[in-house]
Protein backbone atom coordinates (compact mmCIF):
# COMPACT_ATOMS: atom_id res chain seq x y z
CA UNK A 1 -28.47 23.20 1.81
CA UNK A 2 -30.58 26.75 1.76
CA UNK A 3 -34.25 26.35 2.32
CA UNK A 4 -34.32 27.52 -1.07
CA UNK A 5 -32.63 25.31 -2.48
CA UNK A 6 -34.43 22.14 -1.10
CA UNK A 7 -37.78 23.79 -3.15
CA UNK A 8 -35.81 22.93 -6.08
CA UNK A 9 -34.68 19.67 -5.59
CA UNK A 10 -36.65 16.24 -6.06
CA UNK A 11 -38.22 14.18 -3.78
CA UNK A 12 -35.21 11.52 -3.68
CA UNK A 13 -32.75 14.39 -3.19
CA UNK A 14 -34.59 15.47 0.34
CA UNK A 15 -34.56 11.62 1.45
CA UNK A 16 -31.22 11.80 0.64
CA UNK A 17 -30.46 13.76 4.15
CA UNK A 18 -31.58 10.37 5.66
CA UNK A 19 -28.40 8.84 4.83
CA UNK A 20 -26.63 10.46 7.73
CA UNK A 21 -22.91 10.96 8.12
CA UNK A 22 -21.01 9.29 10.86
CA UNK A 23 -22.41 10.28 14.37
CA UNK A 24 -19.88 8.43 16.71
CA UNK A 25 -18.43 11.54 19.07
CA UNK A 26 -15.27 9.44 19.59
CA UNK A 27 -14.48 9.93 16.06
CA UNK A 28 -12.83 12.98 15.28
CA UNK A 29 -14.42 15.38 12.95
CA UNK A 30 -13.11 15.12 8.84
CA UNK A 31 -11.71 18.63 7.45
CA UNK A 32 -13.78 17.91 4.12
CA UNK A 33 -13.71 20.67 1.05
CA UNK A 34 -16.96 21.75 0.22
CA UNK A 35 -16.63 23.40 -3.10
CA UNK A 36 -16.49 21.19 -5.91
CA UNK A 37 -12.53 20.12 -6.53
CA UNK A 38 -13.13 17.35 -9.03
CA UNK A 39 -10.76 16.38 -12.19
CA UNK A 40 -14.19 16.40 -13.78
CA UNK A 41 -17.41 18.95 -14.60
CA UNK A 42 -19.90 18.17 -12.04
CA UNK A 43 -23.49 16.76 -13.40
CA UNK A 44 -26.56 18.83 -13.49
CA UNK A 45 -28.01 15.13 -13.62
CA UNK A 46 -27.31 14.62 -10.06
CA UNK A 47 -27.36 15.82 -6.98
CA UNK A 48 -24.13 15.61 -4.25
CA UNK A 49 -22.84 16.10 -0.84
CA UNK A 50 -20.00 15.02 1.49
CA UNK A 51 -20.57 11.76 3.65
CA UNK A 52 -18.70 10.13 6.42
CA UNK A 53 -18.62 6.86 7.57
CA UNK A 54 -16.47 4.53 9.86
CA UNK A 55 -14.66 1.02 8.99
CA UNK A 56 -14.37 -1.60 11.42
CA UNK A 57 -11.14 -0.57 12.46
CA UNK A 58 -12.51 2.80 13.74
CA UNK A 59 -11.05 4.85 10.91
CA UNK A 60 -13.39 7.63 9.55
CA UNK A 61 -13.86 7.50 5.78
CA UNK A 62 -15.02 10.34 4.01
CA UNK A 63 -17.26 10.04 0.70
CA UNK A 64 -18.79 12.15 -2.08
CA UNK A 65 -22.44 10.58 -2.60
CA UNK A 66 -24.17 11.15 -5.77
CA UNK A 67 -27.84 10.27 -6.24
CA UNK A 68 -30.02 11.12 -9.80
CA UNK A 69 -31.87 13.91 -9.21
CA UNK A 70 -35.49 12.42 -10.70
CA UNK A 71 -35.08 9.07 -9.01
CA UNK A 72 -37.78 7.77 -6.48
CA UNK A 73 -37.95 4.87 -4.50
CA UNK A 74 -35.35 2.43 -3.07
CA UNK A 75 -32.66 3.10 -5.03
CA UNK A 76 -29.35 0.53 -5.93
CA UNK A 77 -26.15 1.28 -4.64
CA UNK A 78 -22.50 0.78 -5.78
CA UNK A 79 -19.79 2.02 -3.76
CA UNK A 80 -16.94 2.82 -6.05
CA UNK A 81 -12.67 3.44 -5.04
CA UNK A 82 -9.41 3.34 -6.77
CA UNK A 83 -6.70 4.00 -8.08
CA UNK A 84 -4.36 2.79 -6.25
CA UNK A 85 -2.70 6.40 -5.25
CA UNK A 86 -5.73 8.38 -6.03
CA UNK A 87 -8.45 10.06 -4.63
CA UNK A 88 -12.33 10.46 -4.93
CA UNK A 89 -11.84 13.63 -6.82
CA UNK A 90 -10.10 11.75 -9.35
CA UNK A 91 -11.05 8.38 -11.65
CA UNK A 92 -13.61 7.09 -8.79
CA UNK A 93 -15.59 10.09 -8.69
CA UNK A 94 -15.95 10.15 -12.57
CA UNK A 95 -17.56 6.84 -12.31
CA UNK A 96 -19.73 7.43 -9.69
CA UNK A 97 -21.05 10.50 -11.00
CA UNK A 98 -21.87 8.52 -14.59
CA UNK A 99 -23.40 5.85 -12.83
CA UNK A 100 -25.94 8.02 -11.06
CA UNK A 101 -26.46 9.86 -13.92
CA UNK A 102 -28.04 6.48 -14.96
CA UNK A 103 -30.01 6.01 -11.78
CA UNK A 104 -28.05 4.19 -9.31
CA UNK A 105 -27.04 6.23 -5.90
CA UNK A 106 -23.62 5.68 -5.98
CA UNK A 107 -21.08 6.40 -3.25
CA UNK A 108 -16.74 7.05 -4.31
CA UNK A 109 -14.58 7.05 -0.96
CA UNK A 110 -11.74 8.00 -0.13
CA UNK A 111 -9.58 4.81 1.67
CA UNK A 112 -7.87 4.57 4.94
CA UNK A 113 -5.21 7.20 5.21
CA UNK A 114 -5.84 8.60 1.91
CA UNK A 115 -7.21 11.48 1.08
CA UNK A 116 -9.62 13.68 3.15
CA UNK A 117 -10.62 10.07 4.83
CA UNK A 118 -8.88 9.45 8.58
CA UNK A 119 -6.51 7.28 9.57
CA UNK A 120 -2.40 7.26 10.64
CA UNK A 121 -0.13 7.13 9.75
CA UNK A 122 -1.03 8.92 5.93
CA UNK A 123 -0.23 7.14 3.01
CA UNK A 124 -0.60 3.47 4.00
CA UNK A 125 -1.68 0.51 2.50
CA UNK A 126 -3.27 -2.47 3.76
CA UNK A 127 -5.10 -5.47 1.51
CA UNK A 128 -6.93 -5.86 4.84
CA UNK A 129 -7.84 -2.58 5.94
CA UNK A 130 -8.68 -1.38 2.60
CA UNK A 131 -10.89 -3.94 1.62
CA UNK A 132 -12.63 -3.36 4.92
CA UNK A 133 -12.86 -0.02 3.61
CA UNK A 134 -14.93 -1.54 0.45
CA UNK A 135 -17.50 -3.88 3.43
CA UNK A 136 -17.95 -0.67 5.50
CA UNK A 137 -19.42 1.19 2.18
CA UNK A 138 -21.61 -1.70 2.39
CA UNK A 139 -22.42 -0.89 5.93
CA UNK A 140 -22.98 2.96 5.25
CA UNK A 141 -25.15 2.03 2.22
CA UNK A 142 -26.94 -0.79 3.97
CA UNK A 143 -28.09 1.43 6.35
CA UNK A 144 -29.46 4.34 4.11
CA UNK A 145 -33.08 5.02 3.96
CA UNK A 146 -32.94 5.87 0.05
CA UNK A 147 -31.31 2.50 -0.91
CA UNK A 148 -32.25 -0.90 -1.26
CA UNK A 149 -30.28 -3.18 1.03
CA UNK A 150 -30.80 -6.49 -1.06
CA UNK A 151 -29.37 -3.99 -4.19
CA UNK A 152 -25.68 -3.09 -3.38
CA UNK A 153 -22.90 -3.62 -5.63
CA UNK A 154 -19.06 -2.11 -6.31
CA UNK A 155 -17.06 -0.82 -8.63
CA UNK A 156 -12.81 -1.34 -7.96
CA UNK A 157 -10.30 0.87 -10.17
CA UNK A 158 -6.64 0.18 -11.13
CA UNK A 159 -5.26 -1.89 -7.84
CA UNK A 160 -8.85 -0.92 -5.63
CA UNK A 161 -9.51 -3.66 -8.35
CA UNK A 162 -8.15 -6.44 -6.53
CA UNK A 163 -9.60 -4.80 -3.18
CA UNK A 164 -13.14 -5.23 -4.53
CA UNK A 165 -12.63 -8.89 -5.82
CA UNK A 166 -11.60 -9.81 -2.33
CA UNK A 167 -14.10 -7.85 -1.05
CA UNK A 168 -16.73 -9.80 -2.64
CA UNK A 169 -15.08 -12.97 -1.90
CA UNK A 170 -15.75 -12.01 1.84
CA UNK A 171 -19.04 -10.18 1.46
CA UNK A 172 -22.48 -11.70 0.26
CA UNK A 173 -23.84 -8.58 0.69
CA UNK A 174 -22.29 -7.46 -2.52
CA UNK A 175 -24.43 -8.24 -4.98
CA UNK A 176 -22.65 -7.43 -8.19
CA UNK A 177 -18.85 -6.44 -8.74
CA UNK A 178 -16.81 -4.75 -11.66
CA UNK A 179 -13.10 -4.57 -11.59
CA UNK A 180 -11.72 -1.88 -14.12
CA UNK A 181 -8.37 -1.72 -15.24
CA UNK A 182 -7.25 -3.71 -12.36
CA UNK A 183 -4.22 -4.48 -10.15
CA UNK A 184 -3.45 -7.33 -7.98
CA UNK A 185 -1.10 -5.52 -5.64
CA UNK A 186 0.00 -8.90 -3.55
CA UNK A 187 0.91 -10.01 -7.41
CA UNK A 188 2.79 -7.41 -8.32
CA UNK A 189 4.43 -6.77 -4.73
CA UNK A 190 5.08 -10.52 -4.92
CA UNK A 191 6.40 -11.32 -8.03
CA UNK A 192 7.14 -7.99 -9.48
CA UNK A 193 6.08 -6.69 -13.07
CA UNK A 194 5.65 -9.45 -15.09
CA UNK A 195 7.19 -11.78 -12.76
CA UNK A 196 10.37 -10.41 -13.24
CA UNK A 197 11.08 -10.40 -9.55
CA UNK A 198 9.81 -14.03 -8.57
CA UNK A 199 12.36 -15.76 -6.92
CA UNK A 200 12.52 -16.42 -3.46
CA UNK A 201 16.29 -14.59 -3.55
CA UNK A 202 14.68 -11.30 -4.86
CA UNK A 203 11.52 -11.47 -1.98
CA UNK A 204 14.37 -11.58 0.54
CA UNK A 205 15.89 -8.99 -1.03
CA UNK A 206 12.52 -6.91 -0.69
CA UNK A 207 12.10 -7.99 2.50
CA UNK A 208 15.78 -7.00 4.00
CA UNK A 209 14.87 -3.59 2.19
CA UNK A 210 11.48 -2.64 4.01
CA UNK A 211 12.83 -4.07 7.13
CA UNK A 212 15.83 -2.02 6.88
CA UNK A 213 13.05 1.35 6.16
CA UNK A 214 10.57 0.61 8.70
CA UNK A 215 14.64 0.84 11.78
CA UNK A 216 15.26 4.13 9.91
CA UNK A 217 11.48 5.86 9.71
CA UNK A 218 11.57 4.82 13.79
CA UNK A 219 14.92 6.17 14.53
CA UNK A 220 13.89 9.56 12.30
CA UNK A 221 10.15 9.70 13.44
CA UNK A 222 8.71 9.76 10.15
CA UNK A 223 8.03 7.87 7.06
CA UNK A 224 9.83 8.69 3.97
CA UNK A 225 7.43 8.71 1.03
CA UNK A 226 8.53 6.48 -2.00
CA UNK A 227 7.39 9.26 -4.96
CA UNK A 228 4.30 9.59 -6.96
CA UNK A 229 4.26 9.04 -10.64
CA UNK A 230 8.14 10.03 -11.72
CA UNK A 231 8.47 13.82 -13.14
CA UNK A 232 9.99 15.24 -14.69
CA UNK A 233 9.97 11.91 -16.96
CA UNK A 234 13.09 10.35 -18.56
CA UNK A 235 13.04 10.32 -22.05
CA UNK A 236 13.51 6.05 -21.55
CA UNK A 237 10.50 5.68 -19.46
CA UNK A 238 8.31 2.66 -19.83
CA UNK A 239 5.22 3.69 -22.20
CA UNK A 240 2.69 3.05 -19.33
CA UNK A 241 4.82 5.38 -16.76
CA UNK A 242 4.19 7.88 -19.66
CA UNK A 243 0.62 7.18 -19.70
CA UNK A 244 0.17 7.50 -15.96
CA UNK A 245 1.92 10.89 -16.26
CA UNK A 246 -0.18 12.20 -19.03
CA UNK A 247 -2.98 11.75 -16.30
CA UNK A 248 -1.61 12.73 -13.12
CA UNK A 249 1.46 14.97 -13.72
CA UNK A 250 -1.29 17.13 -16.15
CA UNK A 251 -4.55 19.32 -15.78
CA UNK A 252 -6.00 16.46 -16.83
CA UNK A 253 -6.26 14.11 -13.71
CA UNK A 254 -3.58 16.20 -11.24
CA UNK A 255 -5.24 16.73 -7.76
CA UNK A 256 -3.23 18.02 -4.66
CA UNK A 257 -4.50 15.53 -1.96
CA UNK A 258 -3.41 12.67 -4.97
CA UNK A 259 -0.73 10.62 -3.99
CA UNK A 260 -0.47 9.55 -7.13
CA UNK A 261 0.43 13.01 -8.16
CA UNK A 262 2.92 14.11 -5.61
CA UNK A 263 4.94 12.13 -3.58
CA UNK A 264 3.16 8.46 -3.31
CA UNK A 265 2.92 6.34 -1.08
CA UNK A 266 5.14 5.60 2.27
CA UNK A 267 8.24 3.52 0.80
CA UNK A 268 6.88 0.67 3.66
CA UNK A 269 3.54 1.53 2.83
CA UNK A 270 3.02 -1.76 0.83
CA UNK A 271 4.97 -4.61 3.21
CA UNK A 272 2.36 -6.42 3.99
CA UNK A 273 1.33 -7.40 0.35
CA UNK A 274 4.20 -9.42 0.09
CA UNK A 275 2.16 -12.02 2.37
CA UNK A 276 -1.24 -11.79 2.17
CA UNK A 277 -2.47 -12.71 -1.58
CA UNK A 278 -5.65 -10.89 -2.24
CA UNK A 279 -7.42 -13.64 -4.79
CA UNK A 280 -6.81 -16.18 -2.84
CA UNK A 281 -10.21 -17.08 -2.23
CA UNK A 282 -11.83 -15.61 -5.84
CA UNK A 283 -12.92 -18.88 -7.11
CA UNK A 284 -15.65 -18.89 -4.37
CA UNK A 285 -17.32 -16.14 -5.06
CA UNK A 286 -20.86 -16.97 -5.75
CA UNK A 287 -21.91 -13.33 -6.86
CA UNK A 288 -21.58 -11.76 -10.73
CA UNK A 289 -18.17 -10.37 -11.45
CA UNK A 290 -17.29 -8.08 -14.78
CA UNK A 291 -13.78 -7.27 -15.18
CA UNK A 292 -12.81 -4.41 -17.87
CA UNK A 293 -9.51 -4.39 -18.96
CA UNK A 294 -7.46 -2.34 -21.81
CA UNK A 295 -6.19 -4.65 -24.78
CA UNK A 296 -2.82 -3.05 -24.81
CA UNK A 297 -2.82 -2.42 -21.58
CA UNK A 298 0.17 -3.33 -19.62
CA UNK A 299 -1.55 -4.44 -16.69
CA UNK A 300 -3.76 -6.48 -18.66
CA UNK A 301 -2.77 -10.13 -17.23
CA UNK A 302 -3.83 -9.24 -13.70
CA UNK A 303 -7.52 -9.62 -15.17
CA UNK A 304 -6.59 -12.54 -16.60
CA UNK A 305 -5.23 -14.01 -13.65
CA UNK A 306 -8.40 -12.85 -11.95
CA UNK A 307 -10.56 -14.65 -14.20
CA UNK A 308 -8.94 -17.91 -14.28
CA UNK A 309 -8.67 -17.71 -10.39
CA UNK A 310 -12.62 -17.35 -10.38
CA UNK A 311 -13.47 -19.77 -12.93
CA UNK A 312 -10.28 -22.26 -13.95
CA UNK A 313 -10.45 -20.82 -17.79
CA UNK A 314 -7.23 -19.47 -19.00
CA UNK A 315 -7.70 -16.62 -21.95
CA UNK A 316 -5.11 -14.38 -23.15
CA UNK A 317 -6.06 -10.81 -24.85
CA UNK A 318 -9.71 -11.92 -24.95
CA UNK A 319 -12.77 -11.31 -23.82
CA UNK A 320 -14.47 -14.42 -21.91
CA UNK A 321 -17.55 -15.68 -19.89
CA UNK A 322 -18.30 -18.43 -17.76
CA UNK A 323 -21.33 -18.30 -15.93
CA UNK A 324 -22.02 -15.12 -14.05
CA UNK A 325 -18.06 -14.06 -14.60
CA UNK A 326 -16.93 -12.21 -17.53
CA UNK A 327 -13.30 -10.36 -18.80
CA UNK A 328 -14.29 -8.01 -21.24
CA UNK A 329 -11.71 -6.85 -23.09
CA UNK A 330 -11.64 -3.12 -25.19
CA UNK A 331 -9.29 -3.47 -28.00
CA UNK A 332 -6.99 -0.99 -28.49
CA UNK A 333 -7.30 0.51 -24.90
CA UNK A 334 -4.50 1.39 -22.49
CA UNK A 335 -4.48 1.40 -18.43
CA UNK A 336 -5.35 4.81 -18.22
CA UNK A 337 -7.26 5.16 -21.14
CA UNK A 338 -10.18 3.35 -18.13
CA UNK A 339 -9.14 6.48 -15.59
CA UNK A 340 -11.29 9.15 -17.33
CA UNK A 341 -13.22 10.15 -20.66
CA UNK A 342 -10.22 11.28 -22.95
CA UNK A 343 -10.19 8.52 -24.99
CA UNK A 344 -14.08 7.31 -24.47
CA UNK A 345 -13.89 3.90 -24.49
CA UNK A 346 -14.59 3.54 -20.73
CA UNK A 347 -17.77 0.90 -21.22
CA UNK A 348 -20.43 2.76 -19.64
CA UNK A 349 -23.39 1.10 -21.38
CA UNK A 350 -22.12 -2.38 -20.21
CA UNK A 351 -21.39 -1.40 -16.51
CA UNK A 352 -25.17 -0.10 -16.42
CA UNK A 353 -26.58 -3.50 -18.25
CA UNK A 354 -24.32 -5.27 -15.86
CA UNK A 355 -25.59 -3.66 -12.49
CA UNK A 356 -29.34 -3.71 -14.13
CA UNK A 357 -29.66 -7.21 -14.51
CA UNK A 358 -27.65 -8.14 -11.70
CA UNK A 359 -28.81 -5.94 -8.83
């Protein structure tokens, strides 16, 4: 930042510089892109830099922070990741910028291995690691001059969905939670899409074929990637594979550090979800919890599920409340119609209501 350029800026942007990156000198320094790379225009709403920060694991996360440019005060925070397979450049980023455009400092990571954020091997999953990613957002934020402590919440995409709702389950510190357009990736590594894999004989099966992998990426030294999002596609692809290539085979949502959009995630990346059920401990989670889903969505039952693991109630294609938990559903709207603004129905006015009277 050019002296300048700090003339120009608010207040809040120059307190801003008091939420420092990561200072540890035994982490090693992030190769972070400067210019703006974003599957979105950036706001003239809001000011942004790069940020770094480090989970409990050690791993070095790297973050774009975006903060209103006219706010003043102790600001709330909501830390914001997903897709499952994306980047900060991508969905996250579009979220976090809107929500500071309506006068929350918001924060949109990058997880472990992902991205421009640390961690080896690249292109690994973890429902443990990566929801530590979500608590050490907390820390980051926790410890920033501009926000209020007391006033943190997150935002989960696609399966960083199910990261957030066990996040909160483990963290009071998180005030307020919204899962959009969510996965539960245990469920789905579990039981397969729409349980169509859920029988003990077909989890052996998985299992014998990821144990199988993980002799042949030690014999060869590396880890052979499973493939993004399928291109070019088959003319009998599922309607939703179509939909997640209309957003990250295209202009429209395509970034290069995406795994999403190039070639995915290690094929063992995902083992351990076969084991370690992320909701498992929902239904005690004393905080306020929103979850946005799509009406035609495929993925719409893993909100569901959600739901009536927080509160007992069982709704299909519905929207619901019961007590400080809601499922709000947007008729009409498919998985990825919640990754950007094509089709604007991504509930913007509700998220901000939701954070307002909750943080």
């Amino acid at each position: 930042m050019t002296i300048k350029h700090i003339t120009a800026v608010s207040v809040a942007a120059l307190t801003l510089l008091a939420c420092k990156p990561n200072t540890n000198e035994n982490m090693s320094a992030l190769n972070l892109t400067q210019e703006w790379d974003k599957t979105f225009p950036k706001s003239e709403l809001v000011n942004h830099r790069k940020v770094t920060f480090h989970n409990r694991y050690g791993i070095e996360l790297a973050a774009d922070m975006y903060i209103p440019k006219n706010a003043s005060g102790k600001l709330s925070a909501i830390a914001v990741s997903g897709p499952f397979g994306a980047v900060k450049e991508q969905s996250s980023g579009l979220y976090a910028q809107h929500m500071a455009e309506r006068g929350f400092l918001t924060l949109a990571f990058d997880p472990s291995f992902t991205g421009e954020s640390g961690g080896e091997p690249r292109r690994m999953a973890s429902p443990d690691i990566n929801t530590e990613d979500f608590l050490a957002a907390v820390d980051f934020l926790s410890n920033c001059d501009l926000v209020a402590p007391e006033r943190i919440g997150i935002i989960g995409i696609c399966g960083f969905g199910g990261m957030a709702v066990n996040a909160a389950a483990l963290d009071p510190r998180i005030k307020a939670t919204i899962a959009s357009t969510m996965y539960d990736m245990s469920k789905v590594n579990v039981e397969g899409y729409f349980a169509s894999e859920d029988t003990p004989a077909q989890r052996q099966e998985k299992r014998r074929a990821l144990a199988a992998q993980r002799t042949k990426d030690f014999a060869s030294g590396t880890y052979e990637r499973a493939g993004g999002v399928v291109d070019p596609l088959p003319e009998d692809a599922p309607w939703f594979v179509k939909d997640y290539h209309a957003y990250y085979k295209t202009p429209r949502g395509y970034h290069e550090r995406s795994g999403n959009s190039n070639d995915g995630w290690n094929i063992i990346g995902c083992q351990s979800f076969l084991n370690q059920p992320l909701l498992a401990w929902a239904g005690e989670i004393e905080a306020p919890v929103l979850l946005i889903h799509g009406g035609k969505a495929h993925s719409r039952y893993f909100s569901e599920y959600a739901f009536e693991r927080m509160t007992g109630k069982h709704v299909v294609g519905e929207s619901a409340k019961e007590g400080n938990k809601e499922l709000l559903i947007i008729p009409g709207a498919s998985h990825v119609d919640l990754y950007d603004d094509v089709a604007g129905v991504i509930p913007y006015d509700k998220m901000e209501k939701f954070f307002r009277d909750n943080l």
